[in-house]
Structure formats: C-alpha cells, structure tokens
Protein backbone atom coordinates (compact mmCIF):
# COMPACT_ATOMS: atom_id res chain seq x y z
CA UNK A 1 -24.19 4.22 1.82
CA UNK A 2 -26.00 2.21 -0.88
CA UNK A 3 -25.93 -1.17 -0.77
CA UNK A 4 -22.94 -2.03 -1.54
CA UNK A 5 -21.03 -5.29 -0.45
CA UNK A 6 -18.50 -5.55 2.47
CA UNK A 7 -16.13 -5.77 -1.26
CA UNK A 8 -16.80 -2.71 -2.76
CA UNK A 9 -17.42 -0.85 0.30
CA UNK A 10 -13.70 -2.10 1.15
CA UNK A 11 -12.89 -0.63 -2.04
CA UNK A 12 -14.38 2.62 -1.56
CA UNK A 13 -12.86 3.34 1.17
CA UNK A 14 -9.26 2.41 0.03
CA UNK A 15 -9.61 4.84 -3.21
CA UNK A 16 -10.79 7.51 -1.39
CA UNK A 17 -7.50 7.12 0.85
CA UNK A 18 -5.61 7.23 -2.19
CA UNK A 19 -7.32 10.29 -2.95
CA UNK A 20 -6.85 11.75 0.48
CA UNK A 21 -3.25 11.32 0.47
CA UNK A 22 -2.99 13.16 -3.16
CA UNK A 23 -4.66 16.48 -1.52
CA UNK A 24 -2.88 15.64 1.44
CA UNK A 25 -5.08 17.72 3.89
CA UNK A 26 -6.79 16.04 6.25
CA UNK A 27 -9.31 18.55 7.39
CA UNK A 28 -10.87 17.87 3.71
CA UNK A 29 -11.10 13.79 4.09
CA UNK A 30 -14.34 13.79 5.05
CA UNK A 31 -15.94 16.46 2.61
CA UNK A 32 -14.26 14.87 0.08
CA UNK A 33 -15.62 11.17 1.18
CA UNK A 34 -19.29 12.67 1.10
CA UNK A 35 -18.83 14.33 -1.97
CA UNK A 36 -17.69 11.17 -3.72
CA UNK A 37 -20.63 9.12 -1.96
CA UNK A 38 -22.99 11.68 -2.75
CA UNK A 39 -22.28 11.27 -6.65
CA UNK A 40 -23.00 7.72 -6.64
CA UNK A 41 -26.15 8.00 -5.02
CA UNK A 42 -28.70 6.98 -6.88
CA UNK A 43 -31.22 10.57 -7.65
CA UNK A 44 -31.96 12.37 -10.38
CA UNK A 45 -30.17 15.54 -9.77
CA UNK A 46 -26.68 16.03 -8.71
C-alpha cells in the first residue's frame, strides 16, 4: 500500500466493504480491492 496512516488505511478498507457489499459477490472482493489500490498508486500510467 502507500504510505498511508493506520487512519486512512482504516478507511480504505471500510469503503471498499461498502463497495463489496453493493456488488455483493464475494469472489470479486479482492479484484476489486486491488483495482481500487492500484488507481491510487502513485505512476504515471494507469
């Protein structure tokens, strides 16, 4: 992850449940997780 604060880590984590539970499939949590870290990493190209 980048560096991020126990916080906003804490955060992350709780929207991307709230996401989760919108597509409510479970076998997607964890693409879905990457793909939303992935975006805020910080590179040139996305």
């Amino acid at each position: 992850m980048p560096d991020w604060t126990a916080e906003s880590e804490a955060a992350f984590d709780a929207y991307i449940d709230a996401l989760i539970r919108v597509i409510g499939h479970a076998d997607r949590a964890e693409p879905l997780k990457d793909y939303c870290l992935g975006l805020l990493m910080p590179m040139e190209r996305k």
